[in-house]
Protein backbone atom coordinates (compact mmCIF):
# COMPACT_ATOMS: atom_id res chain seq x y z
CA UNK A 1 110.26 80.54 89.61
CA UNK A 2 112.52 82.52 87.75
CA UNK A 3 115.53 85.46 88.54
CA UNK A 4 112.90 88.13 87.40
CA UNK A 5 110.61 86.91 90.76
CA UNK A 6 113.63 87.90 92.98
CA UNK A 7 113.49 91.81 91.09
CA UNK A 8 110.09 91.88 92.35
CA UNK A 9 110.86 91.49 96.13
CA UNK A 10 108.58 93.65 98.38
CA UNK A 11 106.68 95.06 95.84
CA UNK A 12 102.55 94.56 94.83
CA UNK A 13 101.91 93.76 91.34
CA UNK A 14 98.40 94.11 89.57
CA UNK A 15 96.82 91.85 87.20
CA UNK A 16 93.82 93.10 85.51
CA UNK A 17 91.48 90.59 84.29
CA UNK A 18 88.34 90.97 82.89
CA UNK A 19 84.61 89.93 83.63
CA UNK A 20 81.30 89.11 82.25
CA UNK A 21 80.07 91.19 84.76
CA UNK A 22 78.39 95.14 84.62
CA UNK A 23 81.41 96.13 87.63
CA UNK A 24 83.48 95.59 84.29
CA UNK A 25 87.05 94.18 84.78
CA UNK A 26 88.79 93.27 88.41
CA UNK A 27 92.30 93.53 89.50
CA UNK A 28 93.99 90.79 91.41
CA UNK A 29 97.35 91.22 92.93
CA UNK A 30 100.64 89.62 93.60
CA UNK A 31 102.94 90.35 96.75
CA UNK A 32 106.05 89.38 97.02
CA UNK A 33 107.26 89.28 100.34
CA UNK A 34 109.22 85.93 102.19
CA UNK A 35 105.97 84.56 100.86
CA UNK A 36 104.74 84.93 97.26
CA UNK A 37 100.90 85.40 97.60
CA UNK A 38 98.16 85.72 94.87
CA UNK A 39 95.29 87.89 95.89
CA UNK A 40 91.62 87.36 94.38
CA UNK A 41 91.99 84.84 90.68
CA UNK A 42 88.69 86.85 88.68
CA UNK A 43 85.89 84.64 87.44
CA UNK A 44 85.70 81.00 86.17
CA UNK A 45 85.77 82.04 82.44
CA UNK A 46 88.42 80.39 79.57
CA UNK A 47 89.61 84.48 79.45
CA UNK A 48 90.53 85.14 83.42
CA UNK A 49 91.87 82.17 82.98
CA UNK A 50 94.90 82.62 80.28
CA UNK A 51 94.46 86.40 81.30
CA UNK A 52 95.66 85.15 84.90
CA UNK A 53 98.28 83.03 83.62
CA UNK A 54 99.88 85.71 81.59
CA UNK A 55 99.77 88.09 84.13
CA UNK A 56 101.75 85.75 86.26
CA UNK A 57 104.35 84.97 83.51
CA UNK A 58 104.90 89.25 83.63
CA UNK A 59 106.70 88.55 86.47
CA UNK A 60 107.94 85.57 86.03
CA UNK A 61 105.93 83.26 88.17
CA UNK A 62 102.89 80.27 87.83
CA UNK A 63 100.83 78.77 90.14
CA UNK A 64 103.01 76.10 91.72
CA UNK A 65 105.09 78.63 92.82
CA UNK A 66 102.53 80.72 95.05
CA UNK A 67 102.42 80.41 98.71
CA UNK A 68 98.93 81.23 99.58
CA UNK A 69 95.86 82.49 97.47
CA UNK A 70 94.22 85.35 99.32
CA UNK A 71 90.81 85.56 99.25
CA UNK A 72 89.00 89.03 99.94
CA UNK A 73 85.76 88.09 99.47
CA UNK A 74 82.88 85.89 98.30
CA UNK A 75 82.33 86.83 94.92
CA UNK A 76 82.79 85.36 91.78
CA UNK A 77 84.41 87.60 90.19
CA UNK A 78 87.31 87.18 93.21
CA UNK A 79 86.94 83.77 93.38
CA UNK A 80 85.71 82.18 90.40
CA UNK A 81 89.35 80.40 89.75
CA UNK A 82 89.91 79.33 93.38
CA UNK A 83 89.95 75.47 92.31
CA UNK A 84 92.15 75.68 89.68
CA UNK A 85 94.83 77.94 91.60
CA UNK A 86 94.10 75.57 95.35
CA UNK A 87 95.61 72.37 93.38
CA UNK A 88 99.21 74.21 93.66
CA UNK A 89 98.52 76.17 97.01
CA UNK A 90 96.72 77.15 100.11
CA UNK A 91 93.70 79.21 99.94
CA UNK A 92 93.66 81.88 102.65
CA UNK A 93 90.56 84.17 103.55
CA UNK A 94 87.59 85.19 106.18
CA UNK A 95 86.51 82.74 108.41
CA UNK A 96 83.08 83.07 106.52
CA UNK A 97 84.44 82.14 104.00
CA UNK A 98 84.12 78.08 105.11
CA UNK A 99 80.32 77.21 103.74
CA UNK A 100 80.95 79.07 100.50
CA UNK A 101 84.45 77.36 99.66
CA UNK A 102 83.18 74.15 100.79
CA UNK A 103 79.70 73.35 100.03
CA UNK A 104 79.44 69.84 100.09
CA UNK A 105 80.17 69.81 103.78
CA UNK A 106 77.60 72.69 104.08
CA UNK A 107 75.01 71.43 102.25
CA UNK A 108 72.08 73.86 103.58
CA UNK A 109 73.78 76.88 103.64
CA UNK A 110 72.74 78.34 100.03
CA UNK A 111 68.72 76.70 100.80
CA UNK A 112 68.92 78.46 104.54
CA UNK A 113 70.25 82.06 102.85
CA UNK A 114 67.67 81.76 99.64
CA UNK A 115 64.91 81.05 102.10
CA UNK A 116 65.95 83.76 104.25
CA UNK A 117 65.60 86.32 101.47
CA UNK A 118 62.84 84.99 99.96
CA UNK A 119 61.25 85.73 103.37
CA UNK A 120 62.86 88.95 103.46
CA UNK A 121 61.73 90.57 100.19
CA UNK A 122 58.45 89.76 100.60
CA UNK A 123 58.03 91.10 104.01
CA UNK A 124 59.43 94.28 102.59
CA UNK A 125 56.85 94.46 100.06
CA UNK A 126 58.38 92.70 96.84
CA UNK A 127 56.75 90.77 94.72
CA UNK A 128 56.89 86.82 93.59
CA UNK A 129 58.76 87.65 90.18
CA UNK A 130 61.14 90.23 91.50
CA UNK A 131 62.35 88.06 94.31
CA UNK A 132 62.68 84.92 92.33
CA UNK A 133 64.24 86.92 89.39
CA UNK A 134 67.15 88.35 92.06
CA UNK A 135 67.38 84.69 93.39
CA UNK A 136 67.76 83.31 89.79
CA UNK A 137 70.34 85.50 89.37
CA UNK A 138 72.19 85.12 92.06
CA UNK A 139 72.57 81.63 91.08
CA UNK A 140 73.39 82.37 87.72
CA UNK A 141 76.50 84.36 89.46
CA UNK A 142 77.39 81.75 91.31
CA UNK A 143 78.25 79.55 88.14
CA UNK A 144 81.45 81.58 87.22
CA UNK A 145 82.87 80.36 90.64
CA UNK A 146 84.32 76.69 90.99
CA UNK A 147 85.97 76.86 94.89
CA UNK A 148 88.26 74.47 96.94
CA UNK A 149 87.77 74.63 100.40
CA UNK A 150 89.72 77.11 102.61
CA UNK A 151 93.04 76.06 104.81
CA UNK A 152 93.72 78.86 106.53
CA UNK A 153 91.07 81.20 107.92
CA UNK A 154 91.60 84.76 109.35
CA UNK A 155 90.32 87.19 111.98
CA UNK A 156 90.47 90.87 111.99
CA UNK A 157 94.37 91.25 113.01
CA UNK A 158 95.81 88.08 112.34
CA UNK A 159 98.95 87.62 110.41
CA UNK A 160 99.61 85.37 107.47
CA UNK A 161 102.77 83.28 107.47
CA UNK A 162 105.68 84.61 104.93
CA UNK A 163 104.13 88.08 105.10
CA UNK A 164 105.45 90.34 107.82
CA UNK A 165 104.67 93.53 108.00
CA UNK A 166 100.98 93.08 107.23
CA UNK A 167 98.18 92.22 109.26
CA UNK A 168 94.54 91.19 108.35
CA UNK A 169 91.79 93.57 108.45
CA UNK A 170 87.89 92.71 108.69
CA UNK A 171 86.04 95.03 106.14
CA UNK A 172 82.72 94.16 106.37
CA UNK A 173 79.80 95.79 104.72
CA UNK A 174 80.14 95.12 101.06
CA UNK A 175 80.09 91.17 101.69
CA UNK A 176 79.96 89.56 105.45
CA UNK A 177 83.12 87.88 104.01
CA UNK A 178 85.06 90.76 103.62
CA UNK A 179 88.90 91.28 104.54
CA UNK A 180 92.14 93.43 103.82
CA UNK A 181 95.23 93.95 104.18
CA UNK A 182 97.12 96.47 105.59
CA UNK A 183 101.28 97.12 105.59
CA UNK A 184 102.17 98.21 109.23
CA UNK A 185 105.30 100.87 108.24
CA UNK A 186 103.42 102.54 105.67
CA UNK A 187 99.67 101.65 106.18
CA UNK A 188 99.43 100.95 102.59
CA UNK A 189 96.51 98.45 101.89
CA UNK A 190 95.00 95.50 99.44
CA UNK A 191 91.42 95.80 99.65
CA UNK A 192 88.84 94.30 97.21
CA UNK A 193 86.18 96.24 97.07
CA UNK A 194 86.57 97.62 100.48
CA UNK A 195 87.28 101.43 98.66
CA UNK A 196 86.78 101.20 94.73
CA UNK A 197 87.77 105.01 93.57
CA UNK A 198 85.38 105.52 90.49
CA UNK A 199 82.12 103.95 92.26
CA UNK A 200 80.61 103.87 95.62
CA UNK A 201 81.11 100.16 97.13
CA UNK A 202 77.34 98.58 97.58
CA UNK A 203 76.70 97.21 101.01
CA UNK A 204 74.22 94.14 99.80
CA UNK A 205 71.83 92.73 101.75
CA UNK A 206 73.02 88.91 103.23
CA UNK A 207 71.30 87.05 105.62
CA UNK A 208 72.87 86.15 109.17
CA UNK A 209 75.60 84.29 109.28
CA UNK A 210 73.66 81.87 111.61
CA UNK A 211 70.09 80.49 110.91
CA UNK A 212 68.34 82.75 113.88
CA UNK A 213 70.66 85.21 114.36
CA UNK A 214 70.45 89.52 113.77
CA UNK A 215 70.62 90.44 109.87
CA UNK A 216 74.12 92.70 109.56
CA UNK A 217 73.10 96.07 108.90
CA UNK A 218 75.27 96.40 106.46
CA UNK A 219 75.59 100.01 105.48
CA UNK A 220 76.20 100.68 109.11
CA UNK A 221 79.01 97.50 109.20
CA UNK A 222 80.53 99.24 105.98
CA UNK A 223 80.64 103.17 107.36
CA UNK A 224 82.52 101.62 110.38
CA UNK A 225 84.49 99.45 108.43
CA UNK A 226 85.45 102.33 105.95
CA UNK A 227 86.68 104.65 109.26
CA UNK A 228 89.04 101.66 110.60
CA UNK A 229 90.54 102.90 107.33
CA UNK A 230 91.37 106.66 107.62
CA UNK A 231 95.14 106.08 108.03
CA UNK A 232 95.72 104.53 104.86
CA UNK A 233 97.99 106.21 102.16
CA UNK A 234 97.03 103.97 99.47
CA UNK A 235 94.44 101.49 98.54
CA UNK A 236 94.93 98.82 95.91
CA UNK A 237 91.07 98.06 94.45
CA UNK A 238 89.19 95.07 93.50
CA UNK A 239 88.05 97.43 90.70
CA UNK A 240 89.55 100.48 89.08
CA UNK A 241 92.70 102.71 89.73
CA UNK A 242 94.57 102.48 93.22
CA UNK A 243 93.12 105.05 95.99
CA UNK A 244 95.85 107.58 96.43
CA UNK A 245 94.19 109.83 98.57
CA UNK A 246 91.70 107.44 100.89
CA UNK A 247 90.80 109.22 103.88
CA UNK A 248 89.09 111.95 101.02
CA UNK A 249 87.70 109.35 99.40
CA UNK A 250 86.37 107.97 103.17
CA UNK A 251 84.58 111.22 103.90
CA UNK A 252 83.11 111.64 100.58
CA UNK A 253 81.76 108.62 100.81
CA UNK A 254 80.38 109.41 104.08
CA UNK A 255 79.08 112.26 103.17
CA UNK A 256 77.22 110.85 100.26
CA UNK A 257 75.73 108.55 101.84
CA UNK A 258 74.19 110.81 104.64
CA UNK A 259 72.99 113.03 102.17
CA UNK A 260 71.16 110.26 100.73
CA UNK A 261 69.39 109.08 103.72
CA UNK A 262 68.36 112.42 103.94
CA UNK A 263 66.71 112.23 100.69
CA UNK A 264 65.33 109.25 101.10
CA UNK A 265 63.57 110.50 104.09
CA UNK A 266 61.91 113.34 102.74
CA UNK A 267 60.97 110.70 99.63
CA UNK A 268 58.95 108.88 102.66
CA UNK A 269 57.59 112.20 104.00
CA UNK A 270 54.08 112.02 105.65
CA UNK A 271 53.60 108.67 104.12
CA UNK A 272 53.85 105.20 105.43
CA UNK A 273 55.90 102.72 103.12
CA UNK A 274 57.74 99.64 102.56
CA UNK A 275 61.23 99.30 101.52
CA UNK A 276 60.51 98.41 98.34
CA UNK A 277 57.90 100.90 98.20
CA UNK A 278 60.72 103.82 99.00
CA UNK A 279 63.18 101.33 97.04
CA UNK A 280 60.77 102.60 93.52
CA UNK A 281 60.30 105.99 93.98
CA UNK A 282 64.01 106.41 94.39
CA UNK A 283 65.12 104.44 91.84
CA UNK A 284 62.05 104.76 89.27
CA UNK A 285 62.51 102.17 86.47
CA UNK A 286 66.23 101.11 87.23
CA UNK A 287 64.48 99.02 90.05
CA UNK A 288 62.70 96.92 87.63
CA UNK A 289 66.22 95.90 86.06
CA UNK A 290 68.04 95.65 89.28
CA UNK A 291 66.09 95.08 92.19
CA UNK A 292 68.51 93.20 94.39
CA UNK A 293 71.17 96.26 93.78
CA UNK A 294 68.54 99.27 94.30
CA UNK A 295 66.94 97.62 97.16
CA UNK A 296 70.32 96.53 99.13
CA UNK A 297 71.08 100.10 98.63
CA UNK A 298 67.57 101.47 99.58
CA UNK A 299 67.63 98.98 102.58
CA UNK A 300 71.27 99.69 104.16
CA UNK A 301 70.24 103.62 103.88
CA UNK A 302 66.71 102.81 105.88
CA UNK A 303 68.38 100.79 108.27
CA UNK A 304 71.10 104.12 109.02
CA UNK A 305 68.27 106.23 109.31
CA UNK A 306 66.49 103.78 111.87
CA UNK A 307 69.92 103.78 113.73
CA UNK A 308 69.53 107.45 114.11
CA UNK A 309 65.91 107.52 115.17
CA UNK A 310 64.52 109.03 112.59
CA UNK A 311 62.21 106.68 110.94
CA UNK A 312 59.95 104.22 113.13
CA UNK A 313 59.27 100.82 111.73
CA UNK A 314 56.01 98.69 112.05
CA UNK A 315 57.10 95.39 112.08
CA UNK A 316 53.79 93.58 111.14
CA UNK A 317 53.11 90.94 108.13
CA UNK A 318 54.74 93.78 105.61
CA UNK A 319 56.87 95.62 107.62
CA UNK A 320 56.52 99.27 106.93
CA UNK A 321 58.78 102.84 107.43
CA UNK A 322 57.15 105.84 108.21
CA UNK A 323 59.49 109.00 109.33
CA UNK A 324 57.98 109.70 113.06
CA UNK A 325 55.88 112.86 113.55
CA UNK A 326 56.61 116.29 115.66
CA UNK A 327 53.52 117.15 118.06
């Protein structure tokens, strides 16, 4: 640790880091507080990594001098140097976040969630090659990750050691792993990709937590999630410049997505369809070349139009939408 660490006190810093991925690069971010923390690391690649390492040097800090790495979520390209970074620190983040930073204690979660969506798909009308093809990718994604398992987990409103003035948020909707943080004088928040300002955030399908239990609705999770957030003034991004005006971004979000349930129920009409069915009319050939994306997306704006009554669902071998009829 060096004198230029002390110039820094109080203050976020970003690190942008690129990825392999289409989302393009991702920002991590330091705080300095009594507590030096390290949020998100990027992906498992020999680039995040001396991209990481230089970004810490900026301010005149390595890993053996952080406090905690902060999780936000589940995905590689937040995660993918958690191993590396956990030999000099602890590794805070969602309670959910246990099976996926330690999976040779857990060895049936990734079988119990693959089976589940296997299951899934196909009730919803996909096909052999598309589901194994999103599966196959999936674990494909998984390789630029290489985790250590997690010391301290959080719940919505906790508060991390050597950070005060913050408290722990549970954003859900965009992964069931999801957290933020939030600064309590000036409501000033560190968010993944809670809010990203250039694209909408894609509430993808997961599985329950528990083998048995309710799938999230997660486009439903995320639009509550997203209103916890009105009082921000400023959101620091997984992805892209910071939010500086959130509560507008918030409602146009919102909006959107209403008026896209809306389309997608006149897409549906008189007929009677599946979700994957709906899934390629609205998305035409870009479902062919990303069905998991299209179809999370198709699925979460289904489900918000169920929760408002106006689609029926006939929940037989292939479960079916239809948008119910006046007399």
């Amino acid at each position: 640790m060096t004198e230029l660490w002390h110039d820094h006190q109080n203050q976020i810093k970003e690190i942008t880091i690129d990825t392999p991925f289409q989302v393009g690069p991702v920002n991590v971010y330091l705080i300095f507080s009594d507590a030096l923390i390290l949020v998100d690391t990027g992906p498992k690649t020999a680039e995040a990594r001396e991209q990481l390492k230089a970004g810490l040097r900026k301010y005149g800090v390595s890993f053996k001098d952080l406090d905690y790495l902060l999780l936000t979520h589940h995905h590689p390209d937040h995660i993918g140097l958690t191993a590396e970074v956990a030999e000099s620190t602890k590794v805070a983040g969602h309670h959910r976040l246990i099976p996926w930073l330690d999976p040779a204690h857990h060895p049936d979660f990734l079988k119990q969630r693959i089976a589940y969506l296997d299951h899934f798909y196909k009730r919803h009308g996909m096909d052999e090659a598309s589901a194994s093809a999103i599966v196959n990718q999936n674990l494909k994604y998984m390789t630029y990750a290489e985790v250590a398992p997690l010391n301290v987990p959080l719940h919505d409103g906790d508060r991390l050691d050597g950070l005060p003035g913050w408290h722990v948020m549970e954003t859900l909707g965009h992964a069931q792993t999801h957290l933020s943080l939030m600064r309590d004088n000036d409501q000033v928040m560190v968010a993944g990709d809670h809010l990203i300002r250039h694209i909408s955030s894609n509430a993808l399908l997961e599985p329950p937590h528990e083998p048995g239990g309710e799938r999230p609705r997660t486009l439903l999770q995320y639009r509550e999630a997203m209103k916890k957030c009105l009082s921000a003034s400023k959101v620091y991004s997984g992805h892209g410049e910071p939010v500086l005006e959130p509560a507008a971004l918030i409602q146009k979000r919102l909006y959107e997505q209403d008026q896209k349930a809306a389309y997608l129920k006149s897409l549906i009409g008189q007929e009677v369809m599946t979700a994957v069915g709906v899934t390629r009319k609205m998305y035409k050939g870009l479902y062919d070349r990303q069905p998991g994306l299209t179809f999370s997306e198709t699925l979460g704006h289904l489900d918000l139009l169920e929760s408002r009554l106006e689609l029926s669902v006939s929940e037989e071998d292939i479960w079916r939408y239809a948008v119910p009829q006046k007399d």
